[in-house]
N, C-alpha and C. Protein backbone atom coordinates (compact mmCIF):
# COMPACT_ATOMS: atom_id res chain seq x y z
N UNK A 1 51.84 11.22 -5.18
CA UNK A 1 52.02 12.58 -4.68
C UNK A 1 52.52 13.49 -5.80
N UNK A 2 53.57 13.07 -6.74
CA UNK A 2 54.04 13.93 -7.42
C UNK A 2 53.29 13.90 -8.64
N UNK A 3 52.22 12.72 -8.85
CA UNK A 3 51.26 12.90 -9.93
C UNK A 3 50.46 14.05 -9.74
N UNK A 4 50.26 13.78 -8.29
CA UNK A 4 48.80 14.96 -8.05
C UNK A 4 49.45 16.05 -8.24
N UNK A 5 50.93 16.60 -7.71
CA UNK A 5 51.20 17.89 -7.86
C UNK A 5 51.80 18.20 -9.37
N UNK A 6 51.71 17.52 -10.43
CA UNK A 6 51.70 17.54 -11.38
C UNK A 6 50.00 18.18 -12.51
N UNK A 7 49.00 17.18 -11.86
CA UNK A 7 48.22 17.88 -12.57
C UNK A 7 47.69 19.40 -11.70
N UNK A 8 48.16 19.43 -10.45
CA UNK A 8 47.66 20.52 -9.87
C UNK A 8 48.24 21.76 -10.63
N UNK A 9 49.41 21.63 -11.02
CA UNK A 9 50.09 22.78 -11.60
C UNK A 9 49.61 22.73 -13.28
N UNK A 10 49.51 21.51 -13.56
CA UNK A 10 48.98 21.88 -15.08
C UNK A 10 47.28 22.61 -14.82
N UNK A 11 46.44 22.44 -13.75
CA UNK A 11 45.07 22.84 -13.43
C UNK A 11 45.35 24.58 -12.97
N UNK A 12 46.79 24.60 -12.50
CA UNK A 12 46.71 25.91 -12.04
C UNK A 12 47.32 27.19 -13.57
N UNK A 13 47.74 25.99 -14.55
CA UNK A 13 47.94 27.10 -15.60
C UNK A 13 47.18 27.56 -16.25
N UNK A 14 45.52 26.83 -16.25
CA UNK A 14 44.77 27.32 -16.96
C UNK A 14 43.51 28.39 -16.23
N UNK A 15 43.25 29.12 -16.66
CA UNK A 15 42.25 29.99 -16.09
C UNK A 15 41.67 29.47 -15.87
N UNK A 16 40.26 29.32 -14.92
CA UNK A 16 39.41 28.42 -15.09
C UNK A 16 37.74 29.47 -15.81
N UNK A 17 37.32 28.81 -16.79
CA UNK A 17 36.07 28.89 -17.30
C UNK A 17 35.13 29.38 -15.98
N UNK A 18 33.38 29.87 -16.43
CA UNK A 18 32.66 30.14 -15.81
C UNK A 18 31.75 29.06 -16.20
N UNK A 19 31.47 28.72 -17.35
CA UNK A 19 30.58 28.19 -18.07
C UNK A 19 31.13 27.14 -18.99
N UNK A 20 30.80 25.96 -19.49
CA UNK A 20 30.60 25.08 -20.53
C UNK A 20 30.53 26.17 -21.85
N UNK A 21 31.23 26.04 -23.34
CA UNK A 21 31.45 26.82 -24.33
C UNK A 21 30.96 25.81 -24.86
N UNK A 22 31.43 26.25 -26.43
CA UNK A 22 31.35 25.42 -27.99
C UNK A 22 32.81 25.09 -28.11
N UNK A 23 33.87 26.16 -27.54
CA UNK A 23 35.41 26.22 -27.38
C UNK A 23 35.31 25.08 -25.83
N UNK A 24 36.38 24.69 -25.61
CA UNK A 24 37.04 23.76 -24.46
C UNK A 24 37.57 24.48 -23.66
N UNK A 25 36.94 24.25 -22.53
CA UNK A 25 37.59 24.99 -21.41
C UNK A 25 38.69 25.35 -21.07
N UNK A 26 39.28 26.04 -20.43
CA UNK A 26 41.04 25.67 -19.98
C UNK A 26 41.51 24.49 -18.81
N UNK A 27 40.04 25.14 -18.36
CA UNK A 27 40.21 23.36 -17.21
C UNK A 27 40.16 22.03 -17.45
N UNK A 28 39.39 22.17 -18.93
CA UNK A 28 39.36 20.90 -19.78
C UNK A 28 40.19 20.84 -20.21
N UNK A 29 40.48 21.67 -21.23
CA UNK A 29 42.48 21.10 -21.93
C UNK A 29 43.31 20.48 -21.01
N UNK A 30 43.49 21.38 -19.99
CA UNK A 30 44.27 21.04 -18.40
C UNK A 30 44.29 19.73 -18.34
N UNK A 31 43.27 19.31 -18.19
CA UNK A 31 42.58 18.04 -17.68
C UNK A 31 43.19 16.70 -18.65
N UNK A 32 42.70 16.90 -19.91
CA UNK A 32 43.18 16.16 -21.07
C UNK A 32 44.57 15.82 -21.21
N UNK A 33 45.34 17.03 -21.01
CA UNK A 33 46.99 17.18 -21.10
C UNK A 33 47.40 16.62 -19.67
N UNK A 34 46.36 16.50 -18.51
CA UNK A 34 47.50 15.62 -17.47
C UNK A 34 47.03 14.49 -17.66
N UNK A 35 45.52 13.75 -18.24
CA UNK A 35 45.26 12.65 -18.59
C UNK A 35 46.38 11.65 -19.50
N UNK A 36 46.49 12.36 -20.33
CA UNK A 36 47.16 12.19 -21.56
C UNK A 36 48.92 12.13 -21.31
N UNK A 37 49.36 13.40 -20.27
CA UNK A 37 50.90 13.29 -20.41
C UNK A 37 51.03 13.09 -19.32
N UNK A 38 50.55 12.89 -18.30
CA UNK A 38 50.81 12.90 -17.12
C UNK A 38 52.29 11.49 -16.52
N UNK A 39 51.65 10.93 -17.14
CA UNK A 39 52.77 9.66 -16.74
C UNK A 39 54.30 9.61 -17.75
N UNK A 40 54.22 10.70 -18.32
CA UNK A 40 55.26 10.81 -19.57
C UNK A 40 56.05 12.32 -18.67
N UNK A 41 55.34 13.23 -18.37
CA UNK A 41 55.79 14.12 -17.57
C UNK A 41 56.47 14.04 -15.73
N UNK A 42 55.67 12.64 -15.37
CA UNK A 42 56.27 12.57 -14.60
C UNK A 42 57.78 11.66 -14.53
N UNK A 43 57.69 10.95 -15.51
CA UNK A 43 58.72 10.42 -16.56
C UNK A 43 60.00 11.14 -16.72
N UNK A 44 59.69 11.98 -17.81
CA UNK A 44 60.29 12.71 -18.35
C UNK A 44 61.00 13.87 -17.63
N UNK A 45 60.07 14.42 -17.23
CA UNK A 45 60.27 15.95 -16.72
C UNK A 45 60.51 16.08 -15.09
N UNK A 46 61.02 15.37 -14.35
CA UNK A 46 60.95 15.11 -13.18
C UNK A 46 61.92 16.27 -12.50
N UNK A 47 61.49 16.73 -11.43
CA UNK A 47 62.62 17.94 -10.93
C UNK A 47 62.59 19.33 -11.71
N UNK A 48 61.92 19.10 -13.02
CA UNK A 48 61.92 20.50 -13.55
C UNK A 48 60.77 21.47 -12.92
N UNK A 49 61.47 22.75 -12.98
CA UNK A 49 60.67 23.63 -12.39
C UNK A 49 59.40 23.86 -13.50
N UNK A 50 57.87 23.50 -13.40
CA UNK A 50 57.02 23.35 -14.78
C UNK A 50 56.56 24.41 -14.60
N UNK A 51 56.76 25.54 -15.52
CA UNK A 51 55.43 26.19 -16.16
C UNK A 51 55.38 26.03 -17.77
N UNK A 52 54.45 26.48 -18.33
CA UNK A 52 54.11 26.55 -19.72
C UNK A 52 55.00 26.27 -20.65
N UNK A 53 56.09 27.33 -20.07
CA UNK A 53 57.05 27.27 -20.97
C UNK A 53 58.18 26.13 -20.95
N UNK A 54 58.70 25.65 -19.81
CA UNK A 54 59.42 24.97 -19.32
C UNK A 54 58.78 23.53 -19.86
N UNK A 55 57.61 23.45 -19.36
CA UNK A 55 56.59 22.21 -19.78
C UNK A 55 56.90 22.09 -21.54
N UNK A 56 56.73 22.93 -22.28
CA UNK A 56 56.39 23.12 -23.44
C UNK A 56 58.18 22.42 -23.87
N UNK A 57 58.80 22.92 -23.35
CA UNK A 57 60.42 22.35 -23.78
C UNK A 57 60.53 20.64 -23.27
N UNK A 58 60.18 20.77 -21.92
CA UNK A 58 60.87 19.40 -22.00
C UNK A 58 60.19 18.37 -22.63
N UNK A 59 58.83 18.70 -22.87
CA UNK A 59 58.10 17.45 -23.58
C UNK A 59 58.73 17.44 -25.36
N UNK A 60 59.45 18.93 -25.32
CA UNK A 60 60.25 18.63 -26.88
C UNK A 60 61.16 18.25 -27.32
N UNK A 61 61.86 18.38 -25.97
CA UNK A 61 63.43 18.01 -25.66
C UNK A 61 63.28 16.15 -25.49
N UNK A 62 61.98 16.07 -25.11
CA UNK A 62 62.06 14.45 -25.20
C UNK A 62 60.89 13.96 -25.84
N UNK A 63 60.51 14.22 -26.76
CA UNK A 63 60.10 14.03 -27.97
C UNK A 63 59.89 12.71 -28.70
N UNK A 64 61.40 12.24 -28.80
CA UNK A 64 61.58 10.92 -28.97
C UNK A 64 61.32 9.58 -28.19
N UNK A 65 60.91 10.00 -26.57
CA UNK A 65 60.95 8.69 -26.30
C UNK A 65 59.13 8.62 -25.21
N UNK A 66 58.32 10.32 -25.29
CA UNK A 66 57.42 10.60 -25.03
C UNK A 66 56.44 9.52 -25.86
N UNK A 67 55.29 9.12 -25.01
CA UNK A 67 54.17 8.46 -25.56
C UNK A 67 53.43 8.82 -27.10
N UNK A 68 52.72 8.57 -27.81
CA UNK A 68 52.20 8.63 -29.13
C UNK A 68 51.11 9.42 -28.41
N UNK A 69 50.30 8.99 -27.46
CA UNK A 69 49.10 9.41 -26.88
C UNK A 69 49.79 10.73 -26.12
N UNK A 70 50.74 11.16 -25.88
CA UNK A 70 51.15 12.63 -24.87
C UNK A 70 51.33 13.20 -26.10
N UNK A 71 51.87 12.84 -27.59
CA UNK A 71 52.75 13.65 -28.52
C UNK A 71 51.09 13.74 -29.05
N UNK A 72 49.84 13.76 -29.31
CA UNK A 72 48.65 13.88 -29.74
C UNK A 72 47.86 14.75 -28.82
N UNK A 73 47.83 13.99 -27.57
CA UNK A 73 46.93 15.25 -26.65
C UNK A 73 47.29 16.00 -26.47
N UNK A 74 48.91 16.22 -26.38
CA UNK A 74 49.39 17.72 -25.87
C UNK A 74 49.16 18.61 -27.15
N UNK A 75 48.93 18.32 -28.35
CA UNK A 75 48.62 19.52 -29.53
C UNK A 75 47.18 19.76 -29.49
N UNK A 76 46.35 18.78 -29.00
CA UNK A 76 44.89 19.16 -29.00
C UNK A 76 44.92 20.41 -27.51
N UNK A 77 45.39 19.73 -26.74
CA UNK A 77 45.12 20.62 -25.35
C UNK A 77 45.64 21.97 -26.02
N UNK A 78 46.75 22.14 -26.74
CA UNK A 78 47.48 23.39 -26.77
C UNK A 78 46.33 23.98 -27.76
N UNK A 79 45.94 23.54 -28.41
CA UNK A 79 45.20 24.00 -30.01
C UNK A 79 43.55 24.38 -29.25
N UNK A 80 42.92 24.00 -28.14
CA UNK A 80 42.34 23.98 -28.11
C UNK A 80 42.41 25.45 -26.75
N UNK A 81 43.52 25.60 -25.91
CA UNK A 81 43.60 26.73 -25.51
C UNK A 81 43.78 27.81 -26.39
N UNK A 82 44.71 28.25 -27.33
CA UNK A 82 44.90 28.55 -27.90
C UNK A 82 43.38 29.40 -28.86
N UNK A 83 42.11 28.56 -28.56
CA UNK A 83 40.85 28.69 -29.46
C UNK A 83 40.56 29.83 -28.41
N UNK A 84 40.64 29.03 -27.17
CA UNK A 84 39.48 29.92 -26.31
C UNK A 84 40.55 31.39 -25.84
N UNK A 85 41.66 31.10 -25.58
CA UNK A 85 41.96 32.53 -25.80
C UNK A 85 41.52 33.46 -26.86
N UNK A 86 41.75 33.19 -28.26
CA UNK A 86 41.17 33.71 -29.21
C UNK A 86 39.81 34.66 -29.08
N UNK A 87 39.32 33.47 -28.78
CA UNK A 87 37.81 34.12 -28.18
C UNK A 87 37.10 34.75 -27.68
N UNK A 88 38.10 34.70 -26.53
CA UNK A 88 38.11 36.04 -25.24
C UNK A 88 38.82 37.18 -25.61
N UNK A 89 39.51 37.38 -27.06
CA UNK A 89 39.91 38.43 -27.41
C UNK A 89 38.95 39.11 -28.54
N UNK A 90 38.24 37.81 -28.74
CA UNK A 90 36.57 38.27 -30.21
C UNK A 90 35.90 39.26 -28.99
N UNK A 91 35.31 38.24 -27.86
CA UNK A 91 34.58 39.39 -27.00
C UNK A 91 34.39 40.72 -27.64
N UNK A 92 36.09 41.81 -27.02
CA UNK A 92 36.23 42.96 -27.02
C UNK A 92 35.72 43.62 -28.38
N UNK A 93 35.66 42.76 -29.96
CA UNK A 93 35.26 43.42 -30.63
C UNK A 93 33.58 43.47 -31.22
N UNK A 94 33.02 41.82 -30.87
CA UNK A 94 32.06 41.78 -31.16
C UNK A 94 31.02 42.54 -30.10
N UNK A 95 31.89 43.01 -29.16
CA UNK A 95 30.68 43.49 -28.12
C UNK A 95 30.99 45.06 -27.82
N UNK A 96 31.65 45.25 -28.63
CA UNK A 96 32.34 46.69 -28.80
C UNK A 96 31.33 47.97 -28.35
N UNK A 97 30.13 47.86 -29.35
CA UNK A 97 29.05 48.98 -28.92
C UNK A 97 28.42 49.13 -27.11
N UNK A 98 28.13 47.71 -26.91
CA UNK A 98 27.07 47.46 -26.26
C UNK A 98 28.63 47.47 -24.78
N UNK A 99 29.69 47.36 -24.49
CA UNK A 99 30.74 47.65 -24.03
C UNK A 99 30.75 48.98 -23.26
N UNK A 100 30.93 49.86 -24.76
CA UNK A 100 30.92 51.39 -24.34
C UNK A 100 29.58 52.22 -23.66
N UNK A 101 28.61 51.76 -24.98
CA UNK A 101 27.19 52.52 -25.05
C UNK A 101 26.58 51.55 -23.65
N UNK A 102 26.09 50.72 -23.36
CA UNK A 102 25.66 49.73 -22.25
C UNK A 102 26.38 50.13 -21.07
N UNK A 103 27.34 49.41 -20.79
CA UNK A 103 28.25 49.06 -19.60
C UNK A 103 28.99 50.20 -19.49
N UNK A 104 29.18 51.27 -19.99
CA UNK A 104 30.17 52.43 -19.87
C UNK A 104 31.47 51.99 -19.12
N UNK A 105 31.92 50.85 -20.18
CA UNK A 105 33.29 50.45 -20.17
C UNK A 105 34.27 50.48 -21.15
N UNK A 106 35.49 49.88 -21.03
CA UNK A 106 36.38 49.89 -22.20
C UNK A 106 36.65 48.78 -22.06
N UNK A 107 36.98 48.80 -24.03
CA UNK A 107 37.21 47.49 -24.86
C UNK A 107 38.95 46.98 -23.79
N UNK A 108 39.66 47.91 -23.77
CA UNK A 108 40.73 47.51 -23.41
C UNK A 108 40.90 46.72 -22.03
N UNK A 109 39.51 46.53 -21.28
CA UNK A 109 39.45 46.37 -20.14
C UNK A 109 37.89 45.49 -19.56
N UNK A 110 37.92 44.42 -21.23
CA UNK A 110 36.26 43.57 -21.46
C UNK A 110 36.19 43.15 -19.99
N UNK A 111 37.00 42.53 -19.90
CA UNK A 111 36.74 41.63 -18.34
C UNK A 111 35.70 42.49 -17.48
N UNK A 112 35.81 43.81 -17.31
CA UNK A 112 35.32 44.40 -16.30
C UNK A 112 33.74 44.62 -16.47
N UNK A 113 33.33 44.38 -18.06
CA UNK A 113 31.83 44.70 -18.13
C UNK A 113 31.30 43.42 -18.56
N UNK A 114 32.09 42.07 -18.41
CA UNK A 114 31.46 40.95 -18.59
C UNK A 114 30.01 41.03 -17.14
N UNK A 115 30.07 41.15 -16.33
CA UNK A 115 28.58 40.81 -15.93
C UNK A 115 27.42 41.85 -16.03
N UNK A 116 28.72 42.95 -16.58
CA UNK A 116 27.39 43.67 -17.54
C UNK A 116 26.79 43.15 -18.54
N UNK A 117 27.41 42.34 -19.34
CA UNK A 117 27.35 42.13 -20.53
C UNK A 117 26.06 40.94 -20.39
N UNK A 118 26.47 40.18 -19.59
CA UNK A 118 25.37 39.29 -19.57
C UNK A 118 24.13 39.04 -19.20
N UNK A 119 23.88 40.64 -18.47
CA UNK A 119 22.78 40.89 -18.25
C UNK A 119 21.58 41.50 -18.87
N UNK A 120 22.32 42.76 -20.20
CA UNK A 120 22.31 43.48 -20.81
C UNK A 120 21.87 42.53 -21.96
N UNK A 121 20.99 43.59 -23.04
CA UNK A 121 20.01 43.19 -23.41
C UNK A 121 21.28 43.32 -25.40
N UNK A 122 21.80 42.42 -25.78
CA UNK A 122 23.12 42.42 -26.55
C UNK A 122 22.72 42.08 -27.61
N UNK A 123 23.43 42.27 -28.80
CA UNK A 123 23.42 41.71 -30.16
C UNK A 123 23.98 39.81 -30.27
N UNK A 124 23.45 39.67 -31.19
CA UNK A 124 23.36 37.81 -31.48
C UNK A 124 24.47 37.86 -31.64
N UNK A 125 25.84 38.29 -32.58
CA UNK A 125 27.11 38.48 -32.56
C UNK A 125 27.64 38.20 -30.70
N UNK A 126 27.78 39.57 -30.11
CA UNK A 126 28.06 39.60 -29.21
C UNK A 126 28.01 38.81 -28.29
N UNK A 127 26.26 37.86 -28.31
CA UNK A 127 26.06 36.62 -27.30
C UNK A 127 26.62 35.74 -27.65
N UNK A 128 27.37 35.59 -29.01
CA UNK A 128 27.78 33.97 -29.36
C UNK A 128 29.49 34.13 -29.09
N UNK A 129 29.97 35.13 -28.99
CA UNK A 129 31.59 35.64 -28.57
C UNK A 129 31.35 35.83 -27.03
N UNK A 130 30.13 35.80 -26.12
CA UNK A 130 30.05 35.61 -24.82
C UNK A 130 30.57 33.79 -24.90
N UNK A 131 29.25 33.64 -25.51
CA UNK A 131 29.45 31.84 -25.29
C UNK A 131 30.84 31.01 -25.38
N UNK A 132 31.04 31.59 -26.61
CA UNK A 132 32.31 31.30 -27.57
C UNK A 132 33.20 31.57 -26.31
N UNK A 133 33.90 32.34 -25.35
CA UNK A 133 34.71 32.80 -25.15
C UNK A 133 34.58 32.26 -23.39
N UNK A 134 33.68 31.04 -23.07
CA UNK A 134 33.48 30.50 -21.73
C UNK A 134 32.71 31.49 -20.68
N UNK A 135 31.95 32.84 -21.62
CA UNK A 135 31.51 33.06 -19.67
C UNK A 135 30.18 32.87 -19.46
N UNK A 136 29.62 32.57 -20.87
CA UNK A 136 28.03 31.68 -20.81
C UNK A 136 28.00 30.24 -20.27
């Protein structure tokens, strides 16, 4: 029970993807990091209230007696969110023209002309910071 509500909350920190990327999903990192720490977190971290941040401490705060395999996946999962955020922030610039001029939207506000975007007839830049960024 408290496994499942363990990875449910690590599944609920990550956004979830639309699409398969070249970047790793957030549902995939998710996935990896309760694969990976799950039995170290429920271990370890028991009773703590988990989000990100909280998560992010106690697996540091116990550090020393955490698995080899949780102290490895949890830097890929993090390194690998970490990408696809990135990504979803390339969007706003690589698709900058076709944003404004296309979708008569703003950069400050990509989310809103993503299914413009993918319909719309875009630069090779722009389609690979779609891909890149999970909504292909």
């Amino acid at each position: 029970m408290l496994r499942g509500r363990i990875f449910l909350f690590i599944a609920l920190l990550a956004v979830p993807s639309w699409a398969a990327a070249e970047t790793m999903s957030f549902g995939d990192a998710a996935a990896m990091l309760a694969r990976g720490c799950g039995a170290d977190i429920v271990t370890n971290c028991r009773g703590v209230n988990l989000d990100s941040n909280r998560l992010k401490e106690c697996l540091s705060r116990n550090r020393d007696v955490i698995s080899q395999q949780c102290k490895a996946t949890y830097l890929e999962a993090v390194d690998a969110i970490q990408k696809r955020i990135a990504a979803r922030v390339t969007v706003a610039n690589a698709c900058r023209n076709e944003i404004v001029k296309i979708c008569h939207g703003s950069t400050k506000e990509t989310s809103k002309s993503v299914s413009c975007l993918m319909t719309a007839n875009i630069n090779r830049n722009c389609a690979q910071a779609l891909t890149d960024a999970g909504y292909r």
